[in-house]
Every structure is written in C-alpha cells, then in structure tokens.
N, C-alpha and C. Protein backbone atom coordinates (compact mmCIF):
# COMPACT_ATOMS: atom_id res chain seq x y z
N UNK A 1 -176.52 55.11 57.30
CA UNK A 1 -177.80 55.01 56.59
C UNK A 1 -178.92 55.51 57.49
N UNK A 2 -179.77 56.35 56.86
CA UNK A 2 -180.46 56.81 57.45
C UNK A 2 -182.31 55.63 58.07
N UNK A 3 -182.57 56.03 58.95
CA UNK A 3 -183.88 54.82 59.50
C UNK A 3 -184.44 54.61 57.67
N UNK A 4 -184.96 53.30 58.19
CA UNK A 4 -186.17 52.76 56.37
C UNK A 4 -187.43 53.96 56.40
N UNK A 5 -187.93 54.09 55.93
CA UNK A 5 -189.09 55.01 55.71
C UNK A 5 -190.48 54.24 55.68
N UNK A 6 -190.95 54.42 56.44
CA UNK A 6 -192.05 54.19 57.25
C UNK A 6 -193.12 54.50 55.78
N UNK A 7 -193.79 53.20 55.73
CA UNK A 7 -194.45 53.42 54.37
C UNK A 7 -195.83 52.48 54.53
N UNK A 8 -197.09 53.49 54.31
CA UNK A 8 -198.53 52.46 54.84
C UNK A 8 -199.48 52.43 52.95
N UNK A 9 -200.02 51.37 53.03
CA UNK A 9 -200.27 50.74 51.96
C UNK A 9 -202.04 50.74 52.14
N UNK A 10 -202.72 51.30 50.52
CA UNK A 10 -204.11 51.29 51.02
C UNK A 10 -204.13 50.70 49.77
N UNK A 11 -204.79 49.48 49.51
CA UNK A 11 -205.35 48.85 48.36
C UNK A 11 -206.48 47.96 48.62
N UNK A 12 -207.04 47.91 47.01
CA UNK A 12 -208.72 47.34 47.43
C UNK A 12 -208.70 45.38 46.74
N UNK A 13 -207.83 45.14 45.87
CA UNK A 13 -208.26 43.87 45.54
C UNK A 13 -206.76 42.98 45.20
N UNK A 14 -206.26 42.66 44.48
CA UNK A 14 -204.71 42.15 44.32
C UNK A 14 -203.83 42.24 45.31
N UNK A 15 -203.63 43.52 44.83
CA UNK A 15 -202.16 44.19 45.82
C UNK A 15 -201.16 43.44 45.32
N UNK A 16 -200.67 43.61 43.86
CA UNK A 16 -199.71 43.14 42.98
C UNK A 16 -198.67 44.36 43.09
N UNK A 17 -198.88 45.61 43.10
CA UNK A 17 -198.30 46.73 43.53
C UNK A 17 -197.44 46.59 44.93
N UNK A 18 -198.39 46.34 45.79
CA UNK A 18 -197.74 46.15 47.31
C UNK A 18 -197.06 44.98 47.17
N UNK A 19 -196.91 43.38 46.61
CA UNK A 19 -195.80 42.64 46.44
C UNK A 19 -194.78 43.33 46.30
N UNK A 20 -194.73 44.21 44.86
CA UNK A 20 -193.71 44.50 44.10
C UNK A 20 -192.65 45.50 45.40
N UNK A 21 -193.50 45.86 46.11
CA UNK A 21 -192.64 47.01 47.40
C UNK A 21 -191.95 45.71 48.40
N UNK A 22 -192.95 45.33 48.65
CA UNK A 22 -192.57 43.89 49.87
C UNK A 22 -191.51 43.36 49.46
N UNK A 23 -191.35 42.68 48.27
CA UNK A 23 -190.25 42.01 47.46
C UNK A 23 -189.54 42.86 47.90
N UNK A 24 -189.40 44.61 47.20
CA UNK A 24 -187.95 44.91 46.92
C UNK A 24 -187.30 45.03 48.57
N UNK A 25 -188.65 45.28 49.25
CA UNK A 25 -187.92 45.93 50.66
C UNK A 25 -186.92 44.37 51.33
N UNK A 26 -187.76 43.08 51.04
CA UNK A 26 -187.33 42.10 51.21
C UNK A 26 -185.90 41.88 50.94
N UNK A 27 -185.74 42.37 49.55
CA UNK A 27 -184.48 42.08 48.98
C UNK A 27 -183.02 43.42 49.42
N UNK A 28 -183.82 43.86 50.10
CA UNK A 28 -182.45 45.10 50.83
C UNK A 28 -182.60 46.00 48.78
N UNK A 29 -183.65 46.26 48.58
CA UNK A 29 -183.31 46.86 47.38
C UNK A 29 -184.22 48.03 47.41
N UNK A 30 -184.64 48.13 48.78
CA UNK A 30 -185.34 49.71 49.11
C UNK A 30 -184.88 49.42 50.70
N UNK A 31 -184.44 50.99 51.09
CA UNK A 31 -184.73 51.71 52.63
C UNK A 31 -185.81 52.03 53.06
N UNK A 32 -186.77 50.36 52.85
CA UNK A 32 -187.76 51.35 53.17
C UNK A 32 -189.04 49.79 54.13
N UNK A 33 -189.85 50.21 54.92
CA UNK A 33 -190.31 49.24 55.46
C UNK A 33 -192.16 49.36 55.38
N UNK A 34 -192.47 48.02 54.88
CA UNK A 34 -194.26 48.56 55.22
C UNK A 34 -194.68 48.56 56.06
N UNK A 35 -195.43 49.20 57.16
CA UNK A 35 -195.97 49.39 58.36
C UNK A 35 -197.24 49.00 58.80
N UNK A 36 -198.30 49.23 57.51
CA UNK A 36 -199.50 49.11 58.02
C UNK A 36 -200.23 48.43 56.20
N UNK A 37 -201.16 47.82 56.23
CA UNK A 37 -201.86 47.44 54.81
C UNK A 37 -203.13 47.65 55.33
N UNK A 38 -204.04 48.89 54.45
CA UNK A 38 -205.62 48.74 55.03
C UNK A 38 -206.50 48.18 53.73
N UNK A 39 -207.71 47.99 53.56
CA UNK A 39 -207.83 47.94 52.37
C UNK A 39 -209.54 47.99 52.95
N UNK A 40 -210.14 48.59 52.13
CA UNK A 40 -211.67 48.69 52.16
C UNK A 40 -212.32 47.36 51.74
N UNK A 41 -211.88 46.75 51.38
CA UNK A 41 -212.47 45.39 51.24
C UNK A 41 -212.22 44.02 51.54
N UNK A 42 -212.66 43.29 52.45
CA UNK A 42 -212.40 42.52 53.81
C UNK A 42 -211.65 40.95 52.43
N UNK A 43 -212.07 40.96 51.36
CA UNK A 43 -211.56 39.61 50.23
C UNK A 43 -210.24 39.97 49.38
N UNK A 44 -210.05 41.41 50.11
CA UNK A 44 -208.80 41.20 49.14
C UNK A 44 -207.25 40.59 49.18
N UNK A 45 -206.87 39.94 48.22
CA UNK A 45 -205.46 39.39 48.40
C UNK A 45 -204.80 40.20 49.41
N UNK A 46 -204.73 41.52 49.04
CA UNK A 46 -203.72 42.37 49.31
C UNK A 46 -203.19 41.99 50.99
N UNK A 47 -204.54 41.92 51.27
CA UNK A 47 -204.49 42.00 53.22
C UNK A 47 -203.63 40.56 53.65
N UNK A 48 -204.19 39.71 52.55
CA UNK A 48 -203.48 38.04 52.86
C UNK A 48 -201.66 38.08 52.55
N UNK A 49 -200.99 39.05 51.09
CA UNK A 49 -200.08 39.46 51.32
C UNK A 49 -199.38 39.76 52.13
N UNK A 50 -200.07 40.71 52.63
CA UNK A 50 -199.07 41.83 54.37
C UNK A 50 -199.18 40.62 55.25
N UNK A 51 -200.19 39.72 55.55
CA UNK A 51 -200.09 39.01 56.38
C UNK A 51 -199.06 38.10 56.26
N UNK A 52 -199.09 37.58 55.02
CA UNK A 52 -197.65 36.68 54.87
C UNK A 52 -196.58 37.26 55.00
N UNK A 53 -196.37 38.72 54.75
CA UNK A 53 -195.06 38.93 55.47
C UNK A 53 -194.75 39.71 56.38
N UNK A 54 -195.97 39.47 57.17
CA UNK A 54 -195.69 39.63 58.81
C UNK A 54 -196.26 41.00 59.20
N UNK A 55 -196.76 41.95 57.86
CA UNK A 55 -197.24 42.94 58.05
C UNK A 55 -198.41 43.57 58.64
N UNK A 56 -198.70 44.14 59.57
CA UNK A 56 -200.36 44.77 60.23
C UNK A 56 -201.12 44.83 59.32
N UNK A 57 -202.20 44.06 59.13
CA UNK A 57 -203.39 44.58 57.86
C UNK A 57 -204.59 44.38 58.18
N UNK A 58 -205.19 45.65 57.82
CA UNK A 58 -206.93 45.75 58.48
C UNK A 58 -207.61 46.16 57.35
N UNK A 59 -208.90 45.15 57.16
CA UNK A 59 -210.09 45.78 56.62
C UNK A 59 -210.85 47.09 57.52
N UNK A 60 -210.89 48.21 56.46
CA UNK A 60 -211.59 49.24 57.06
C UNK A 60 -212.66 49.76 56.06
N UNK A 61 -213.70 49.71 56.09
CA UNK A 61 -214.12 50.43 55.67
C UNK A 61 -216.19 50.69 56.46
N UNK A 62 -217.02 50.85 55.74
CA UNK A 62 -218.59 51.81 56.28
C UNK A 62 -218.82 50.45 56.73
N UNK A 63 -218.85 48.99 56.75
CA UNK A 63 -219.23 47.85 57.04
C UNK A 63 -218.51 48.25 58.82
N UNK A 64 -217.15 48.04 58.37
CA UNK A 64 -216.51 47.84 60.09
C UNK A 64 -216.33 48.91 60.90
N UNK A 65 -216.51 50.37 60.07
CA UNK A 65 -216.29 51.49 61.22
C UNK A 65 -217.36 52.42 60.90
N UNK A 66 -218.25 53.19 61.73
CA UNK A 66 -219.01 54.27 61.65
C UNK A 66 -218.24 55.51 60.68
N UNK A 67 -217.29 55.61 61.14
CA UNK A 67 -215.86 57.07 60.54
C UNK A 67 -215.18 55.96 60.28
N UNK A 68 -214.96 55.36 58.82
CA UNK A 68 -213.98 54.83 58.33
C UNK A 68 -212.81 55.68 58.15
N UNK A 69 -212.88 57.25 57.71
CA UNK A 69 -212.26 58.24 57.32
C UNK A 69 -211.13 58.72 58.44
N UNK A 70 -211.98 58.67 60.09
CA UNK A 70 -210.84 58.76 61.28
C UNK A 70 -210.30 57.05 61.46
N UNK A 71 -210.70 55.89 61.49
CA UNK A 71 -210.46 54.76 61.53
C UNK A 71 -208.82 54.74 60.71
N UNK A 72 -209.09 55.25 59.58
CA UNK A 72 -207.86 55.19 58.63
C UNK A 72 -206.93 55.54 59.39
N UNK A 73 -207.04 56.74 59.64
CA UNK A 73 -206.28 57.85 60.01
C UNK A 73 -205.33 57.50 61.08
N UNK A 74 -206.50 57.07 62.20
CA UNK A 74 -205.99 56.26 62.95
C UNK A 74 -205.04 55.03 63.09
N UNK A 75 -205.38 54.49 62.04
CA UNK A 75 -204.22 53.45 61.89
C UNK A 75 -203.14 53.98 61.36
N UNK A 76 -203.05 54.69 60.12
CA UNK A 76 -201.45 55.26 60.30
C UNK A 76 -200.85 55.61 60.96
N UNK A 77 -201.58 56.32 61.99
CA UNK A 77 -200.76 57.57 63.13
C UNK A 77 -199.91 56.64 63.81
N UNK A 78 -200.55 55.45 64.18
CA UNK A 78 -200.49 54.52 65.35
C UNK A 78 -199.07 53.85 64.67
N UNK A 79 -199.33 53.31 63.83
CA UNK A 79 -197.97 52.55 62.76
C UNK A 79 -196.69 53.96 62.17
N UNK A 80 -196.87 55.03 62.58
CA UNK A 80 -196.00 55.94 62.93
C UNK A 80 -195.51 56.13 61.26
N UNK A 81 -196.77 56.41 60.47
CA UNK A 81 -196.46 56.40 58.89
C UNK A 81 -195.64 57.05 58.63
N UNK A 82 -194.97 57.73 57.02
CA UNK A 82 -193.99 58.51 56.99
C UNK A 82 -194.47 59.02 55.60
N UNK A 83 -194.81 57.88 54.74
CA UNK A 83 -195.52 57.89 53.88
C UNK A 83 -196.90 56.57 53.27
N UNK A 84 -197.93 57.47 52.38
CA UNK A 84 -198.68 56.87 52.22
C UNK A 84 -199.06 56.82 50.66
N UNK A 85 -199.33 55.25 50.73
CA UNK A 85 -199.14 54.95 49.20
C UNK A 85 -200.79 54.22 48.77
N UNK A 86 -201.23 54.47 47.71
CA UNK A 86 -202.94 53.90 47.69
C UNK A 86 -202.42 53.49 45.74
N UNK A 87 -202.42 51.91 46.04
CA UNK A 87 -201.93 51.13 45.34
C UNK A 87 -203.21 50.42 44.72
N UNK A 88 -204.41 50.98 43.57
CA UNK A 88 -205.07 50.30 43.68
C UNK A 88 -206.49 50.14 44.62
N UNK A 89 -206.40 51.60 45.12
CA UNK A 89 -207.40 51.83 45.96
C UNK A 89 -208.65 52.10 45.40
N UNK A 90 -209.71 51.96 45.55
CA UNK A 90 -210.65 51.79 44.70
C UNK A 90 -211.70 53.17 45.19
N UNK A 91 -211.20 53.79 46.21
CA UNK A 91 -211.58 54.81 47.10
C UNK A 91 -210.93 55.99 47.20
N UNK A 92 -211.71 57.30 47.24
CA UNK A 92 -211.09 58.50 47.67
C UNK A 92 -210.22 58.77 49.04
N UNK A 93 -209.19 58.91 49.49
CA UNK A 93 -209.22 58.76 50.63
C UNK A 93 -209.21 59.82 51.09
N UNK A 94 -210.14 59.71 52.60
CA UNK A 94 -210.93 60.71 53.46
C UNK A 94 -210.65 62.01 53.41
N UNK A 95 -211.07 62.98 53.51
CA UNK A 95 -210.63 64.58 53.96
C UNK A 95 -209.86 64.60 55.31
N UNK A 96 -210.15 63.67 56.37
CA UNK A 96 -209.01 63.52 57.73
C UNK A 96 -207.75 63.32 57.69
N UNK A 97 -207.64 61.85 56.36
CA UNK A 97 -206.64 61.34 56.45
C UNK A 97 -205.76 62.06 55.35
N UNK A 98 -206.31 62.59 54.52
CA UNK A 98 -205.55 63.32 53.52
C UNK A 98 -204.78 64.47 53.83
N UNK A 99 -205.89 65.09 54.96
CA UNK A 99 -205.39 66.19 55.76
C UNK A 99 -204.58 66.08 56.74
N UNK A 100 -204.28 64.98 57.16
CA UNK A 100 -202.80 64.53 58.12
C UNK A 100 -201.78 64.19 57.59
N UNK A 101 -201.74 63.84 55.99
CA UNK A 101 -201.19 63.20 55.38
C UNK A 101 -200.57 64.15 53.82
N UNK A 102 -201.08 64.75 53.87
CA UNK A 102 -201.47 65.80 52.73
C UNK A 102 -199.67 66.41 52.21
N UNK A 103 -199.91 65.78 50.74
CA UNK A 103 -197.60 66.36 50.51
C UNK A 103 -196.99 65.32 50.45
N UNK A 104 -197.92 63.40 51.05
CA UNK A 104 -196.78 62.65 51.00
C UNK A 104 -197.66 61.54 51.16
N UNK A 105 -198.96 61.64 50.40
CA UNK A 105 -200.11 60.21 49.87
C UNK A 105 -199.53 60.36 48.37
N UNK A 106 -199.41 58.86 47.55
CA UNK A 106 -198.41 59.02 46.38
C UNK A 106 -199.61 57.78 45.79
N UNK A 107 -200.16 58.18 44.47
CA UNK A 107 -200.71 56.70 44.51
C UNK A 107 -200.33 56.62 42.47
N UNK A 108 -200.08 55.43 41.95
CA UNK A 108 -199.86 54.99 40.73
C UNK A 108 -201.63 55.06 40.10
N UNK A 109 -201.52 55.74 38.87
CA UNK A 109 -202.08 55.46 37.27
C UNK A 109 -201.76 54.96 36.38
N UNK A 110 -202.95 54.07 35.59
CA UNK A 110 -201.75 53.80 34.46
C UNK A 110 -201.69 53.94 32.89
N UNK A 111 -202.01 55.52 33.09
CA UNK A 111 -201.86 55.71 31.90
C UNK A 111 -200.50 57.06 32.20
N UNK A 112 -200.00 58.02 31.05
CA UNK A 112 -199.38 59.06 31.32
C UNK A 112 -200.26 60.40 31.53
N UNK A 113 -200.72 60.59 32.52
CA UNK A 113 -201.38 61.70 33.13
C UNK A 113 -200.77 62.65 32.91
N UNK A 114 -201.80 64.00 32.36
CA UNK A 114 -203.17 64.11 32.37
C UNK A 114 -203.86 63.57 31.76
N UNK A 115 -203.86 62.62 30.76
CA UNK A 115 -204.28 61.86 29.55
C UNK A 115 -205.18 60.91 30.36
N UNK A 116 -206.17 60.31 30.74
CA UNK A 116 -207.02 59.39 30.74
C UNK A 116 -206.63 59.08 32.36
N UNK A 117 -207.43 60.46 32.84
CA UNK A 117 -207.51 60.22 34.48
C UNK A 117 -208.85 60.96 34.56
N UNK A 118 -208.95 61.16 35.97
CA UNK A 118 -210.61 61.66 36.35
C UNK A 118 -211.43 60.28 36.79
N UNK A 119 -212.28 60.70 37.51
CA UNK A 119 -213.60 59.58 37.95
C UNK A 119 -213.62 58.97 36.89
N UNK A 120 -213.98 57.53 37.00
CA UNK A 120 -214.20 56.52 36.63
C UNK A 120 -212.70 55.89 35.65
N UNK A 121 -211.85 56.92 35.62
CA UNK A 121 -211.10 55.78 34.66
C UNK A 121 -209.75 55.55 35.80
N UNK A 122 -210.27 54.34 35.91
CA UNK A 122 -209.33 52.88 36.62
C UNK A 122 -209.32 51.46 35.79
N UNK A 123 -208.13 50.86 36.09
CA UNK A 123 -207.93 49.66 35.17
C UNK A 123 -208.01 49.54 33.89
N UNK A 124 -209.00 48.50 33.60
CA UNK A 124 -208.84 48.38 32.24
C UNK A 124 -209.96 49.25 31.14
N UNK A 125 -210.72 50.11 32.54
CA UNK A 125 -211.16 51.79 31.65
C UNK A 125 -210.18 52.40 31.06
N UNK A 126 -209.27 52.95 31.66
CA UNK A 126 -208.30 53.54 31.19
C UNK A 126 -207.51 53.30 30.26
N UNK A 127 -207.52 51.73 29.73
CA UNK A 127 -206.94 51.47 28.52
C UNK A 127 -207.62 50.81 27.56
N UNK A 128 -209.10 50.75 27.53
CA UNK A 128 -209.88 50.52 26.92
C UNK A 128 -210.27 52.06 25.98
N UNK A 129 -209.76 53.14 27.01
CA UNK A 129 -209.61 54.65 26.77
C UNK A 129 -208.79 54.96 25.71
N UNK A 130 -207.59 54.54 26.08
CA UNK A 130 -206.47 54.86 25.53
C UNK A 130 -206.47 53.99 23.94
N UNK A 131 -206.55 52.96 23.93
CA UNK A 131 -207.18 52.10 22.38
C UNK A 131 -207.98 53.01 21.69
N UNK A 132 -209.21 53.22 22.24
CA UNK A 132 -209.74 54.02 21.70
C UNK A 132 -209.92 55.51 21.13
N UNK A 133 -208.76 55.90 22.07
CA UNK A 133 -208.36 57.18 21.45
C UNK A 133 -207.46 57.20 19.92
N UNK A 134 -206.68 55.89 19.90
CA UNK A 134 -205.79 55.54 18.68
C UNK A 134 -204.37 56.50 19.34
N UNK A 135 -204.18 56.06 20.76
CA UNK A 135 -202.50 56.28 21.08
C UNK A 135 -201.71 55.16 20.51
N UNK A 136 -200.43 56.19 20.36
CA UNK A 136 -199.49 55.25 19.84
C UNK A 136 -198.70 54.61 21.27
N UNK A 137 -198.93 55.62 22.35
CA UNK A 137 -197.82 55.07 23.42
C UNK A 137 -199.07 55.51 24.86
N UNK A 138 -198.93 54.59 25.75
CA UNK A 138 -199.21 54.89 26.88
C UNK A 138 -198.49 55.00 28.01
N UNK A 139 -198.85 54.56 29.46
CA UNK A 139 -197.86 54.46 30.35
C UNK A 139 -198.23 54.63 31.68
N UNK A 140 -197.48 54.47 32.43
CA UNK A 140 -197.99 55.00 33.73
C UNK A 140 -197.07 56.06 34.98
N UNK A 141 -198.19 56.61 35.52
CA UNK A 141 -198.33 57.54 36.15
C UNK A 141 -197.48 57.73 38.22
N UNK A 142 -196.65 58.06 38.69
CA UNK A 142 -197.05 58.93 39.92
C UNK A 142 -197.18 60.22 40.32
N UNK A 143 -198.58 59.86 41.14
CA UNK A 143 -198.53 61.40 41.56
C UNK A 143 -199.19 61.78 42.94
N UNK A 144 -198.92 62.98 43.57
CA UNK A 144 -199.39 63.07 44.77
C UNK A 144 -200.78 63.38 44.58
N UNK A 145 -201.30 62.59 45.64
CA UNK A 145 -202.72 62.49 45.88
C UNK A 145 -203.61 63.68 46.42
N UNK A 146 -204.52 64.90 46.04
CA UNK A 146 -205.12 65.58 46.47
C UNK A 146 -206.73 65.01 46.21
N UNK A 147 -207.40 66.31 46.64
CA UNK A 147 -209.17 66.15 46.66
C UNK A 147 -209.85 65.44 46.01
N UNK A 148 -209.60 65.90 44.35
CA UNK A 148 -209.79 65.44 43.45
C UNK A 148 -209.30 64.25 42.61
N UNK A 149 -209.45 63.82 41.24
CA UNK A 149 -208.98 61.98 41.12
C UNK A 149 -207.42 62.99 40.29
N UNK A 150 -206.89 62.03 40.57
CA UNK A 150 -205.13 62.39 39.44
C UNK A 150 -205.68 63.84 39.23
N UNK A 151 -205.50 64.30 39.78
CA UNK A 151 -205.03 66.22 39.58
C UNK A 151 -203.39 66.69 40.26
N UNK A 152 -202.98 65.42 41.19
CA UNK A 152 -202.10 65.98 41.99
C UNK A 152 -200.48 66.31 41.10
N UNK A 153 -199.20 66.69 41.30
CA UNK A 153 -198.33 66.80 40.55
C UNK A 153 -197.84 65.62 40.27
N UNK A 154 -197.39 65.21 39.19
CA UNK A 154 -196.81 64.51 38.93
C UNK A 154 -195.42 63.90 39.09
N UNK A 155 -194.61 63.45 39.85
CA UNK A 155 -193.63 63.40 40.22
C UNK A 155 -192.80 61.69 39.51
N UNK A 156 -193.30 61.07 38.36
CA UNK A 156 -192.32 60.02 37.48
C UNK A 156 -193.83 59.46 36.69
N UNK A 157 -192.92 59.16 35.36
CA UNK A 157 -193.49 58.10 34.61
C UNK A 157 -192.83 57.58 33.57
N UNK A 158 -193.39 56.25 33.31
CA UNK A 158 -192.60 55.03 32.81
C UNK A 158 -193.97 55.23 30.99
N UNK A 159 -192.97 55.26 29.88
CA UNK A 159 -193.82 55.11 28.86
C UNK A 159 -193.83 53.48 28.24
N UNK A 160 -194.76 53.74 27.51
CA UNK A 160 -195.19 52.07 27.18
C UNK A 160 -195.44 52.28 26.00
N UNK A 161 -195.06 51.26 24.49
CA UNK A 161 -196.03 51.47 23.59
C UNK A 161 -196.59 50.99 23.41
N UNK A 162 -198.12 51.64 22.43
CA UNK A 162 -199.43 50.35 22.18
C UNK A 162 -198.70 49.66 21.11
N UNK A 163 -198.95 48.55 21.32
CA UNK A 163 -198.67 47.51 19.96
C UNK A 163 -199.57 47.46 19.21
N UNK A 164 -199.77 46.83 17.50
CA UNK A 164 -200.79 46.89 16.95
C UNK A 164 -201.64 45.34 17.42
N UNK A 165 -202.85 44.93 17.31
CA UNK A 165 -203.51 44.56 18.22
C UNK A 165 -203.77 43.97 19.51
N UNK A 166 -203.54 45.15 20.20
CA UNK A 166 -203.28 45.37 21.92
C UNK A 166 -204.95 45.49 22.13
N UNK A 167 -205.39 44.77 23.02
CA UNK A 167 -206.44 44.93 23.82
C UNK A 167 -206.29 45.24 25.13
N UNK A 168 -207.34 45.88 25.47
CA UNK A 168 -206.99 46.26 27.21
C UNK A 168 -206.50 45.45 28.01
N UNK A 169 -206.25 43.98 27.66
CA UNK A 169 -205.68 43.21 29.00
C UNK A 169 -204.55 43.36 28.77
N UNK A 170 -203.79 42.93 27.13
CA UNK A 170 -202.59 42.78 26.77
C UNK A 170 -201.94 44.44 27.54
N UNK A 171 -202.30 45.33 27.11
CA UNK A 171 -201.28 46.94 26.80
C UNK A 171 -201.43 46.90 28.82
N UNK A 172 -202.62 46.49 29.63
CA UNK A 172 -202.56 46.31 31.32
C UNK A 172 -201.54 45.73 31.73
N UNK A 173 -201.52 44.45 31.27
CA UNK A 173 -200.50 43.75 32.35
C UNK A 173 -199.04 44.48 31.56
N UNK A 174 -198.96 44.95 30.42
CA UNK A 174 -197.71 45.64 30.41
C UNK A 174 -197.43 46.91 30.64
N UNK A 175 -198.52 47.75 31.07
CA UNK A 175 -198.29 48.98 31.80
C UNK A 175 -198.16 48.79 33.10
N UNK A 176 -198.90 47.61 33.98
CA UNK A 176 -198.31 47.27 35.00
C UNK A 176 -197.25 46.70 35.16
N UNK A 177 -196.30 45.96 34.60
CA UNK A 177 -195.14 45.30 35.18
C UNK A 177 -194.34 47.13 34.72
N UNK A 178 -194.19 48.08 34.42
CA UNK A 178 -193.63 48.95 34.27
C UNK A 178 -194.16 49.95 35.64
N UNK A 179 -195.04 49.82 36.00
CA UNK A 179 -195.48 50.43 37.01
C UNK A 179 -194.86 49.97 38.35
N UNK A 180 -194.92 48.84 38.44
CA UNK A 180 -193.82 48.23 39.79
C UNK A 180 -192.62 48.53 39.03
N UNK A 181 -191.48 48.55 38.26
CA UNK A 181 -190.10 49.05 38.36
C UNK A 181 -190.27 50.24 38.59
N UNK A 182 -191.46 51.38 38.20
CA UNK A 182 -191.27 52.56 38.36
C UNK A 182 -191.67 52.86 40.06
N UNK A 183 -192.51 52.15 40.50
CA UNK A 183 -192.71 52.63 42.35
C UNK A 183 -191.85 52.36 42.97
N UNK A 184 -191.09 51.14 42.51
CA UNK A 184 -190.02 50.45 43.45
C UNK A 184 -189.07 51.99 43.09
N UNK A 185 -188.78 52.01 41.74
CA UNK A 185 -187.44 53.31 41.22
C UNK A 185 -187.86 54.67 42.39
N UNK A 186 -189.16 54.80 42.41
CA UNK A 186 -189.43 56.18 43.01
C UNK A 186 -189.28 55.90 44.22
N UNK A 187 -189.55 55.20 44.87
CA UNK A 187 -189.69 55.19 46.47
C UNK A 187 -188.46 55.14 47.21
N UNK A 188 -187.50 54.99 46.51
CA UNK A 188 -185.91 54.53 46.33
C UNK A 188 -185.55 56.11 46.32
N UNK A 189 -186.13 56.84 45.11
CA UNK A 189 -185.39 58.16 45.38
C UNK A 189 -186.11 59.21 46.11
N UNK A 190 -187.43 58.93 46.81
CA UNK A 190 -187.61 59.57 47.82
C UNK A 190 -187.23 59.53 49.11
N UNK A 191 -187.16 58.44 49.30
CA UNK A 191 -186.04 57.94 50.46
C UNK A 191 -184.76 58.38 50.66
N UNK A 192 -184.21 58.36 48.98
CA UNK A 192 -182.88 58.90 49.57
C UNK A 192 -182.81 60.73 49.19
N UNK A 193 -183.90 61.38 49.04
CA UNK A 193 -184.30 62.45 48.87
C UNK A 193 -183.69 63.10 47.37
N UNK A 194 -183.78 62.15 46.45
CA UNK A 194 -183.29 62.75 45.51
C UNK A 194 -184.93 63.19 44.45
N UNK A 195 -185.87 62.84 45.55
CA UNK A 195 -187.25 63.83 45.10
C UNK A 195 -188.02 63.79 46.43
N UNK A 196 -188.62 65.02 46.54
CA UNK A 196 -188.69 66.02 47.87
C UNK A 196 -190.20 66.06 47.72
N UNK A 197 -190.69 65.62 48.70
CA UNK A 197 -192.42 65.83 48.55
C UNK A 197 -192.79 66.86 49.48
N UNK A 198 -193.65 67.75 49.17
CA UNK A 198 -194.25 68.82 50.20
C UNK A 198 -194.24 68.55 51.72
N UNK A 199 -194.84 66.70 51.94
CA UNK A 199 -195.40 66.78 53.30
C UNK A 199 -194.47 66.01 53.77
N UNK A 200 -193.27 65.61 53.33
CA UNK A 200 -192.30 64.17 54.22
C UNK A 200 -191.20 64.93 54.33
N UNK A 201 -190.76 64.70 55.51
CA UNK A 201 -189.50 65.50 56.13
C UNK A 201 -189.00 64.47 56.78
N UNK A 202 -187.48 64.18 56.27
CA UNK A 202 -186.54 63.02 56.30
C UNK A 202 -185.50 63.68 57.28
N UNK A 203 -184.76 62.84 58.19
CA UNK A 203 -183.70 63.76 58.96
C UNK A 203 -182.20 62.88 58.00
C-alpha cells in the first residue's frame, strides 16, 4: 500500500465536511491522513474538530497575519501537503497558495455545476436558487479550484431530487449528507489514482 495522502483542510464555520473525511480516515475507509486544518475564522467548530482528533489547526486570517495569503501557504508546505481541500471556505484562496498548489485544491458545491455557482452563491443561496429556478433535481459538485468561483473542471457529482415542498434547509441538509459520501468516494479514488489531477503526483 502505497503512503496515506497527505490532505490539508481549509474551512470557515462547521466543518461537517472535514468530520465526514476524519471519520472515514478514522475508520481505515480512506488512505488518506489530515495534516493541517486552517480556517479564517478563529469560532469555528471546524478548528475544535481537528483538535479533537489530534489534528494541527490554525486560525489564519487579516486579524492574525499581515500576508494571510503566504501564512497559508506556509502552513501547508510545512505539514508536507499533497492535497488541498476548502470544505466550506468562505474565502478565495490566495494567488500564493493556489499557485503552489494549483492541479490539486479540490473544494465541494452544492449544487450540479455549472448551474448555480459564481460569487455569492454559497449555502443556502444556492438552493434558495435552485427552488427558484423550478429544478426538478439538484446536487452537488467537485471541482478543482482555480482564480475564479466554481469555474474549475469538474471531476464527480452526486444528484439529488427536489421534492415537492422542499425549502432551502430541507433540499441542504440533503445535498449535504450526499456531498460527504461523494468526497469521502472521491478522495478514495484519487488516492488510489483511479482520477488523476493536474498538480498531485503519487509514487
């Protein structure tokens, strides 16, 4: 078996996403290990998570560092990333870190992209979106992370249907529990390279 895959976690408030990895890695049901948890905002669960399971986790962001953007950066290098996952990040991440990283930052949507991505639609925008468009099915999204918001390729998604009176919380929490089987499913077959990202080179 080849080493776990070195995997750093950027999220801003829950980090219900990063459980769902922790769990599986917990359970020998991914090759794969978390290294580092940053999160731009010093209250979020997420950081209290990694801490409970033993994981490095730092608030970073314009409050604690002058260059939050090299700060980041810095912390992956150091935790010897492999890949980077922004679970919930509420932030662009940097032109430094993207650019060290660039081919193998992977972050979840949750709708089926291209459909109801771009600035501003996160959470329960996005399916307050999707209601309102009168979809019959939604779902969610991975894809690699470039410049811009969800432009990057798409590499899996899990469909969902709207039920008839689904409100944005109801059709959320069920595009999310489909969103953790689908990161846990993907991270599983990038690991074992049965999907190949531009910037991660596995021996």
């Amino acid at each position: 078996m080849t080493d776990p895959l070195r995997v750093s976690v950027l999220a801003s408030h829950r980090g219900s996403s990063l459980q769902a990895v922790l769990d599986a890695t917990s359970a020998g049901e991914l090759n794969a290990i978390v290294v580092a948890v940053i999160s731009n905002n010093s209250r979020a669960q997420a950081l209290q998570r990694a801490r409970d399971a033993g994981v490095p986790a730092c608030h970073i962001s314009s409050q604690t560092h002058e260059d939050e953007d090299a700060a980041i950066r810095a912390m992956l290098n150091a935790a010897s990333t492999e890949l980077v996952l922004t679970l919930g990040y509420m932030k662009k991440l940097g032109p430094l870190s993207l650019a060290a990283y660039r081919g193998r930052v992977l972050n979840t949507h949750p709708s089926l992209l291209p459909k109801h991505g771009g600035q501003g639609m996160f959470g329960e925008h996005v399916h307050a979106a999707v209601l309102a468009a009168g979809e019959t099915e939604t779902g969610a999204s991975i894809h690699l992370v470039e410049p811009e918001y969800d432009t990057g390729s798409v590499i899996a998604q899990r469909r969902v249907p709207v039920e008839g009176g689904d409100k944005p919380g109801t059709l959320a929490d069920r595009v999310l529990a489909e969103e953790h089987l689908m990161l846990v499913e993907t991270l599983g077959r990038v690991e074992a390279g049965e999907i190949l990202l531009p910037g991660l080179q596995r021996s």
